[in-house]
PDB file of N, CA and C in Angstrom:
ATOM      1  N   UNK A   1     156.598  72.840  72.334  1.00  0.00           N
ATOM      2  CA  UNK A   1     155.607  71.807  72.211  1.00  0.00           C
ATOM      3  C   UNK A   1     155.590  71.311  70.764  1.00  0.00           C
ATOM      4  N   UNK A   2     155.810  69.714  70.576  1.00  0.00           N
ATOM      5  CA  UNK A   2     155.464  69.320  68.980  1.00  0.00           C
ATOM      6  C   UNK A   2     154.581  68.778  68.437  1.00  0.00           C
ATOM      7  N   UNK A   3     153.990  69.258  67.483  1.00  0.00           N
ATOM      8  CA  UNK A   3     152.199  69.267  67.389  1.00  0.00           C
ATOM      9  C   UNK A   3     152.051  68.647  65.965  1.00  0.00           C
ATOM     10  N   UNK A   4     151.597  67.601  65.625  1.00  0.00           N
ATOM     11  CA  UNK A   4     152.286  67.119  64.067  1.00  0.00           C
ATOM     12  C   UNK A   4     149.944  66.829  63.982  1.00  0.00           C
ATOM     13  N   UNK A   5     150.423  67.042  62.081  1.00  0.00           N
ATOM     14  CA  UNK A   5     149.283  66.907  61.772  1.00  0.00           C
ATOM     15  C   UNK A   5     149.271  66.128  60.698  1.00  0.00           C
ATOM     16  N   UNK A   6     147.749  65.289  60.245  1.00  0.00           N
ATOM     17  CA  UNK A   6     148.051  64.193  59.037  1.00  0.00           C
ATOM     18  C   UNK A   6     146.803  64.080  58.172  1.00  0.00           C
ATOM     19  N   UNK A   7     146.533  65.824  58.178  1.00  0.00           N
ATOM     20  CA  UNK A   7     144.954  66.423  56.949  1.00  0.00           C
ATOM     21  C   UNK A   7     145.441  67.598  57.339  1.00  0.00           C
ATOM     22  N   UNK A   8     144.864  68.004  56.023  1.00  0.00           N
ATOM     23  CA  UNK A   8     144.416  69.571  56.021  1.00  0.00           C
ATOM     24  C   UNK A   8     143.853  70.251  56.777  1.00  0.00           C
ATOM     25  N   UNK A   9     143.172  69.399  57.488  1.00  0.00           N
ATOM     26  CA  UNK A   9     142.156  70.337  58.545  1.00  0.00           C
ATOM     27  C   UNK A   9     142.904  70.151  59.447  1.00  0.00           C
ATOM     28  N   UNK A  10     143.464  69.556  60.403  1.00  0.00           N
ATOM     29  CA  UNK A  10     144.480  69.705  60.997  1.00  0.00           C
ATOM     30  C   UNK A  10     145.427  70.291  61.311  1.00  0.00           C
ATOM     31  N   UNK A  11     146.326  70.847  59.748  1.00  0.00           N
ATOM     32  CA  UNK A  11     147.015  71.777  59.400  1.00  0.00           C
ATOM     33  C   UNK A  11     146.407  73.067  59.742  1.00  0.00           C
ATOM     34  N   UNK A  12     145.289  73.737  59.093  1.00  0.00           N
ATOM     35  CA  UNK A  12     144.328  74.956  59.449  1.00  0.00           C
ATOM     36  C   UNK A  12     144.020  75.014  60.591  1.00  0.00           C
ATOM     37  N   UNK A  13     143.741  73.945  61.396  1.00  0.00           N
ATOM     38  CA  UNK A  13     143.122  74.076  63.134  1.00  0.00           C
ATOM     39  C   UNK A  13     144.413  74.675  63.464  1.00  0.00           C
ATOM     40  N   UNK A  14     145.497  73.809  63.457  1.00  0.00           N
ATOM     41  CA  UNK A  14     147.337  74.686  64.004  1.00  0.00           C
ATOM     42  C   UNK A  14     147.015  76.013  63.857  1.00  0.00           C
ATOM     43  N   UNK A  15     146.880  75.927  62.809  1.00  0.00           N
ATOM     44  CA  UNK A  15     147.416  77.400  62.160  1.00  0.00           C
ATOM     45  C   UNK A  15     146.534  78.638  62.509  1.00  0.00           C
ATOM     46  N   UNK A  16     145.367  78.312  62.745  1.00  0.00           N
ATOM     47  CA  UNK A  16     144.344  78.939  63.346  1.00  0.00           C
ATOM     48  C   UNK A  16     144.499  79.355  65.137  1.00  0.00           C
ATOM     49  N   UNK A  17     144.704  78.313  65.736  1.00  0.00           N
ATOM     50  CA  UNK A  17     144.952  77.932  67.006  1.00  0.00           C
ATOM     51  C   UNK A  17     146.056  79.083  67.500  1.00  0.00           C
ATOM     52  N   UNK A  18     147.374  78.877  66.312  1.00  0.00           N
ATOM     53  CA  UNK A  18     148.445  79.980  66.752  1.00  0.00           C
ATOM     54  C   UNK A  18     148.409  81.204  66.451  1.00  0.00           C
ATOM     55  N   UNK A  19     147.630  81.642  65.534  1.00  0.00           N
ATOM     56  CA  UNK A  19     146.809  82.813  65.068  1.00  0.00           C
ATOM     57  C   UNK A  19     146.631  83.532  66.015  1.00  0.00           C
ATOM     58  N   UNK A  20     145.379  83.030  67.008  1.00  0.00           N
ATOM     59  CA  UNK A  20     144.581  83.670  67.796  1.00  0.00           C
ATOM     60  C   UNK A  20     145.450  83.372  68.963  1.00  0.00           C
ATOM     61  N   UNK A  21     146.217  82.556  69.650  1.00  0.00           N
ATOM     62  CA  UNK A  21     147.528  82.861  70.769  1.00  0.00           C
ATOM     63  C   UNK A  21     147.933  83.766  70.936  1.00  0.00           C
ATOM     64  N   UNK A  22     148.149  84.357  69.669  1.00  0.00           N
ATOM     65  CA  UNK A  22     149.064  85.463  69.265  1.00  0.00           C
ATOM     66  C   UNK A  22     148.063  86.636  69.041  1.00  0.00           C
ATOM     67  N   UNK A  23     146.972  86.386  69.395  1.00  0.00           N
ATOM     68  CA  UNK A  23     146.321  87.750  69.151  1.00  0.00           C
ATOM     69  C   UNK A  23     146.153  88.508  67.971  1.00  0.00           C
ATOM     70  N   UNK A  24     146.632  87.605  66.581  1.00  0.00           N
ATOM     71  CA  UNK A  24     146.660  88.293  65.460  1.00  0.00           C
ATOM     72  C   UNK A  24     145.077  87.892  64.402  1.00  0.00           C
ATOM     73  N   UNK A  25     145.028  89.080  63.822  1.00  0.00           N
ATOM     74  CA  UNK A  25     143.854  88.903  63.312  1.00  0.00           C
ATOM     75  C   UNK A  25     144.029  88.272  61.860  1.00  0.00           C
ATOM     76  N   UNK A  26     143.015  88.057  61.547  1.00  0.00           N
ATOM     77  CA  UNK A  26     142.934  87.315  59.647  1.00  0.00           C
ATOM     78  C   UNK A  26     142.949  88.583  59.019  1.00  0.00           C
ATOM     79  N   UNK A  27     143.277  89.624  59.314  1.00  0.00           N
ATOM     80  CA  UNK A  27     143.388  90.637  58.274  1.00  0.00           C
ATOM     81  C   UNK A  27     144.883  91.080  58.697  1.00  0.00           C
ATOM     82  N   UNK A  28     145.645  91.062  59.319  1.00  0.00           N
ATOM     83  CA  UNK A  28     146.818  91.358  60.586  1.00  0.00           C
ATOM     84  C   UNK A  28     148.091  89.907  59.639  1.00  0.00           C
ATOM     85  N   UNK A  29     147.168  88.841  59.896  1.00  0.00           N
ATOM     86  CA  UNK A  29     147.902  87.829  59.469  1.00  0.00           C
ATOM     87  C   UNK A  29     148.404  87.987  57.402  1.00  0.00           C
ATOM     88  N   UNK A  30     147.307  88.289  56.950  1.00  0.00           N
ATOM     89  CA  UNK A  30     147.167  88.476  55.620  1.00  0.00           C
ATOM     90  C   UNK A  30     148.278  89.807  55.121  1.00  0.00           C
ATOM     91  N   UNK A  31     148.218  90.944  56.174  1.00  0.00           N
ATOM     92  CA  UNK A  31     149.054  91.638  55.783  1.00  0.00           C
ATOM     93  C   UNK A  31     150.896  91.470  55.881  1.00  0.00           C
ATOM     94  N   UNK A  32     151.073  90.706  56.890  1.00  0.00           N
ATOM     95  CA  UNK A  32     152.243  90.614  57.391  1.00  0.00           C
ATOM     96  C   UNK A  32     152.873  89.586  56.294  1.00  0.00           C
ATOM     97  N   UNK A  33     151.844  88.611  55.685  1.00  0.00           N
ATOM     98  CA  UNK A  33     152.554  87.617  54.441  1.00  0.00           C
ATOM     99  C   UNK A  33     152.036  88.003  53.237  1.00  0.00           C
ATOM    100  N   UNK A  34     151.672  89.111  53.222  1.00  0.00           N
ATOM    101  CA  UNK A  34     151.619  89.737  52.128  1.00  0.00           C
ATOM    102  C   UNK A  34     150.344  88.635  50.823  1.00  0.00           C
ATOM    103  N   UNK A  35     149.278  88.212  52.001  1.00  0.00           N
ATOM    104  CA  UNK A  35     148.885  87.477  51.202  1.00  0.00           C
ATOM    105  C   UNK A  35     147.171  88.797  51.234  1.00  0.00           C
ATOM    106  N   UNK A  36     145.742  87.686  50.272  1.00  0.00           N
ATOM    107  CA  UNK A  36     145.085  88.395  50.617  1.00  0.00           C
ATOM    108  C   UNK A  36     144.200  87.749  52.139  1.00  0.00           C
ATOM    109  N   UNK A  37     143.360  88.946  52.450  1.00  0.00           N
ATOM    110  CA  UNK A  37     142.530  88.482  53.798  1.00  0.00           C
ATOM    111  C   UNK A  37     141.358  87.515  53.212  1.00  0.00           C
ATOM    112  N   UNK A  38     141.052  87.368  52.369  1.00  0.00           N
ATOM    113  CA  UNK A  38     139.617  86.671  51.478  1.00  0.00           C
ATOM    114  C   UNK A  38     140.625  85.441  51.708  1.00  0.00           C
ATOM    115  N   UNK A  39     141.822  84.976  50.985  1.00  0.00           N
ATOM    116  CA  UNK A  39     142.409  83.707  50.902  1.00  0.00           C
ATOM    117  C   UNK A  39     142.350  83.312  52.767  1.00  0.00           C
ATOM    118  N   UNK A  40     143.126  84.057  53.731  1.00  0.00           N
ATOM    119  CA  UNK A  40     142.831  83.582  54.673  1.00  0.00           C
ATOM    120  C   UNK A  40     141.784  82.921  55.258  1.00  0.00           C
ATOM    121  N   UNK A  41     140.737  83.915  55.252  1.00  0.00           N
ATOM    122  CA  UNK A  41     139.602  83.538  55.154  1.00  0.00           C
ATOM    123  C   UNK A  41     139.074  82.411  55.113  1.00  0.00           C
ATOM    124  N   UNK A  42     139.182  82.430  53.634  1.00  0.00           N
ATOM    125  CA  UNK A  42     138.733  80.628  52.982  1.00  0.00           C
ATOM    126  C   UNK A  42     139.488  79.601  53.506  1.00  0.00           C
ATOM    127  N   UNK A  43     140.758  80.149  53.778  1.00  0.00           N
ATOM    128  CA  UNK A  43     141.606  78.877  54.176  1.00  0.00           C
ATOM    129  C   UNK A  43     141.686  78.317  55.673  1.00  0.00           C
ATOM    130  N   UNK A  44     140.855  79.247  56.575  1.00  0.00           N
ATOM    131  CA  UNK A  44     140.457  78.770  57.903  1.00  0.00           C
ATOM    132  C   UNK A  44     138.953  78.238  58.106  1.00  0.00           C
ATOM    133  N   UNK A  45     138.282  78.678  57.124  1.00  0.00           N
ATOM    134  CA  UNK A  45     137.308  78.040  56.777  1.00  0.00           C
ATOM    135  C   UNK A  45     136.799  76.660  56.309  1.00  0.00           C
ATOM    136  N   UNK A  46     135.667  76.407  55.721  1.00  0.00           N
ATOM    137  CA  UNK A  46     135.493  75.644  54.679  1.00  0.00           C
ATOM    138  C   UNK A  46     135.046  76.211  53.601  1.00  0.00           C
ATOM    139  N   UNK A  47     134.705  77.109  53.988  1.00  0.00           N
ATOM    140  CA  UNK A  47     134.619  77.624  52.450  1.00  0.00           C
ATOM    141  C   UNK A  47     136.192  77.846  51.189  1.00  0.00           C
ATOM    142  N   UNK A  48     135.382  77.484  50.008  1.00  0.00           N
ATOM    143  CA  UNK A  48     136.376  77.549  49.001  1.00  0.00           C
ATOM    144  C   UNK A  48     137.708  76.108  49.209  1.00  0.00           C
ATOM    145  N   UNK A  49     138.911  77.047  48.724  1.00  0.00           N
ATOM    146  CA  UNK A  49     140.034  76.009  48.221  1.00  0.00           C
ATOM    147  C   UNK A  49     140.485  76.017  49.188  1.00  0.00           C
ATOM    148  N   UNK A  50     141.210  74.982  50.188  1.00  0.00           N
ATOM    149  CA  UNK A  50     142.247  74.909  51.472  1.00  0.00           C
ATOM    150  C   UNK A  50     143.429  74.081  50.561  1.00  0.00           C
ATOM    151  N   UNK A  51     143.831  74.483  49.287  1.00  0.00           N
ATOM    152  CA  UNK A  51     144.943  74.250  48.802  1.00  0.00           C
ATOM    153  C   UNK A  51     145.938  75.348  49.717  1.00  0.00           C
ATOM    154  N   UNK A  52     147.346  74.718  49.505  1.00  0.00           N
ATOM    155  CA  UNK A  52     148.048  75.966  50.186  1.00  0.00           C
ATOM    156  C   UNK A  52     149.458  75.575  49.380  1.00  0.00           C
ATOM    157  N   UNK A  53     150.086  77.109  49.116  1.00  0.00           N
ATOM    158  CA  UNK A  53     150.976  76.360  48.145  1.00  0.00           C
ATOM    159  C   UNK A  53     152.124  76.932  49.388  1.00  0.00           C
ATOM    160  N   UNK A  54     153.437  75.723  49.071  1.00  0.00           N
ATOM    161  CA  UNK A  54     154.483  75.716  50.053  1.00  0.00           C
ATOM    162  C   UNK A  54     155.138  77.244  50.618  1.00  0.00           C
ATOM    163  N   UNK A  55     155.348  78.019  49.455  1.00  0.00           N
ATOM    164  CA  UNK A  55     155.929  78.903  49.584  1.00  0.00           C
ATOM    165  C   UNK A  55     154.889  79.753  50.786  1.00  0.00           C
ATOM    166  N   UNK A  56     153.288  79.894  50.622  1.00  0.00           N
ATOM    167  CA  UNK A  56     152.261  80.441  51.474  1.00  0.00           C
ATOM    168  C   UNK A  56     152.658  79.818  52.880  1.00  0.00           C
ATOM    169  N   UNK A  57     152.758  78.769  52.847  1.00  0.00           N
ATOM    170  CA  UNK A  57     153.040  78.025  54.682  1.00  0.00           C
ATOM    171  C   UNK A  57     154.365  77.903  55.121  1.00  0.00           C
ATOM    172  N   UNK A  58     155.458  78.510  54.062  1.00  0.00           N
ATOM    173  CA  UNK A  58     156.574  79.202  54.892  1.00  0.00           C
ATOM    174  C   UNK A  58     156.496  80.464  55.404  1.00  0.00           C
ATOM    175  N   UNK A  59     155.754  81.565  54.556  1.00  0.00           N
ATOM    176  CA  UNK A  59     155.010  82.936  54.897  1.00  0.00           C
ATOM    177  C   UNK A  59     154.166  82.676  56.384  1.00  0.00           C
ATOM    178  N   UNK A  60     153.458  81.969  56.297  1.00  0.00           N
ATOM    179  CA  UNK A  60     152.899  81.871  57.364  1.00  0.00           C
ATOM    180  C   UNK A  60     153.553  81.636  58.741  1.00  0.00           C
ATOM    181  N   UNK A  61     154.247  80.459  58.171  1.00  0.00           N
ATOM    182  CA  UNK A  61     155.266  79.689  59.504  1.00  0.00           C
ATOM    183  C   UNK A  61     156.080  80.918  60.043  1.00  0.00           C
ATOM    184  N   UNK A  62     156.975  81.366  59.004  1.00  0.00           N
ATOM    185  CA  UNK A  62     157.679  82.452  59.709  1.00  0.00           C
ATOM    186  C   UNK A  62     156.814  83.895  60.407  1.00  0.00           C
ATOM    187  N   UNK A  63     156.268  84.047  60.247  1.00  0.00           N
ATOM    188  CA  UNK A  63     154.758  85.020  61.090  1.00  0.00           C
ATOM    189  C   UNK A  63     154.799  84.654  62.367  1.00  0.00           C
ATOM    190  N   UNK A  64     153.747  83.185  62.161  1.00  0.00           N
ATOM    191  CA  UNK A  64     153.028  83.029  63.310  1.00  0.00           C
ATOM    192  C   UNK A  64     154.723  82.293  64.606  1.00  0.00           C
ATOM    193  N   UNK A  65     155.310  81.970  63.763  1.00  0.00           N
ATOM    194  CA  UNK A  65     156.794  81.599  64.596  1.00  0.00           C
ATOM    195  C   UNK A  65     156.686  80.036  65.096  1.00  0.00           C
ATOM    196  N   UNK A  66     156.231  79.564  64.198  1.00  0.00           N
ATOM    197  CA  UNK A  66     156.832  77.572  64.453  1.00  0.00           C
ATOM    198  C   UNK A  66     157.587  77.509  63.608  1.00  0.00           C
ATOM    199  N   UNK A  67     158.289  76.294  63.806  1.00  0.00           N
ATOM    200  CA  UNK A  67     158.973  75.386  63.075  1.00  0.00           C
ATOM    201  C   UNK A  67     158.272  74.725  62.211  1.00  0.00           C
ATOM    202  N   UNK A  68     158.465  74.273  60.941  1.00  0.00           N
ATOM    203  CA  UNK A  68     157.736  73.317  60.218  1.00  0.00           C
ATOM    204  C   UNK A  68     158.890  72.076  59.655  1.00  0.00           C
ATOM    205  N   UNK A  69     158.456  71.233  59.911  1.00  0.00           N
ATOM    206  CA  UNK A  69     159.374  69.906  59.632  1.00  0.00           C
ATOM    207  C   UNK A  69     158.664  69.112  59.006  1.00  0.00           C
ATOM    208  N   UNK A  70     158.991  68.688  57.644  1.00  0.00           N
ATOM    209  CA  UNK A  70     158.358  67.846  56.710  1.00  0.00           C
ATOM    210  C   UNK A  70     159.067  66.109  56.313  1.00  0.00           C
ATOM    211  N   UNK A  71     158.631  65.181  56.688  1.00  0.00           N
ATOM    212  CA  UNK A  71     159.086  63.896  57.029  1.00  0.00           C
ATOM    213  C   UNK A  71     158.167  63.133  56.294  1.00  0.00           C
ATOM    214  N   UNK A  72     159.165  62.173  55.518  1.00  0.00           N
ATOM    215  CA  UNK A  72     159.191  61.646  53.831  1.00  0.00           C
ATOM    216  C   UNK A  72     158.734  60.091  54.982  1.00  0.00           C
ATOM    217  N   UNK A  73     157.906  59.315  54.540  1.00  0.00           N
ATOM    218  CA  UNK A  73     157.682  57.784  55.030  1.00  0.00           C
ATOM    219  C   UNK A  73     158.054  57.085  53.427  1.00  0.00           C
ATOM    220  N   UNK A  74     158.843  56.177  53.719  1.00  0.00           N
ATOM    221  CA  UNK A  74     159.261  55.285  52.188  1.00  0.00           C
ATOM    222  C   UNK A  74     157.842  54.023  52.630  1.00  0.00           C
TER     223      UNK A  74
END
């Protein structure tokens, strides 16, 4: 299925959405990318920063198991 998003919140709903498919928890998820569970946290939230730096949403991508395809508009 190809699921394209065009905000941040958008991005986090995905990412959230495939999270819990998968039965994995925000502390489950945090460990497996070696990130912390507080950043998860915030970042499915609104609370705090929903910055995400690239290298974090390849960690993620490869986890939760999508594809991510990034497409340049001139």
């Amino acid at each position: 299925m190809k699921k394209s998003f065009n905000s941040i919140e958008e991005l986090v709903t995905l990412i959230t959405e495939r999270r819990k498919e998968l039965g994995i928890s925000q502390t489950e998820l945090a460990k497996l990318c070696d990130l912390s569970v507080n950043g998860i946290s915030k970042f499915e939230s609104n609370a705090g920063d929903r910055e995400l730096k690239l290298s974090t949403l390849f960690k993620i991508r490869q986890t939760l198991g999508f594809k991510l395809l990034i497409e340049l508009e001139e």
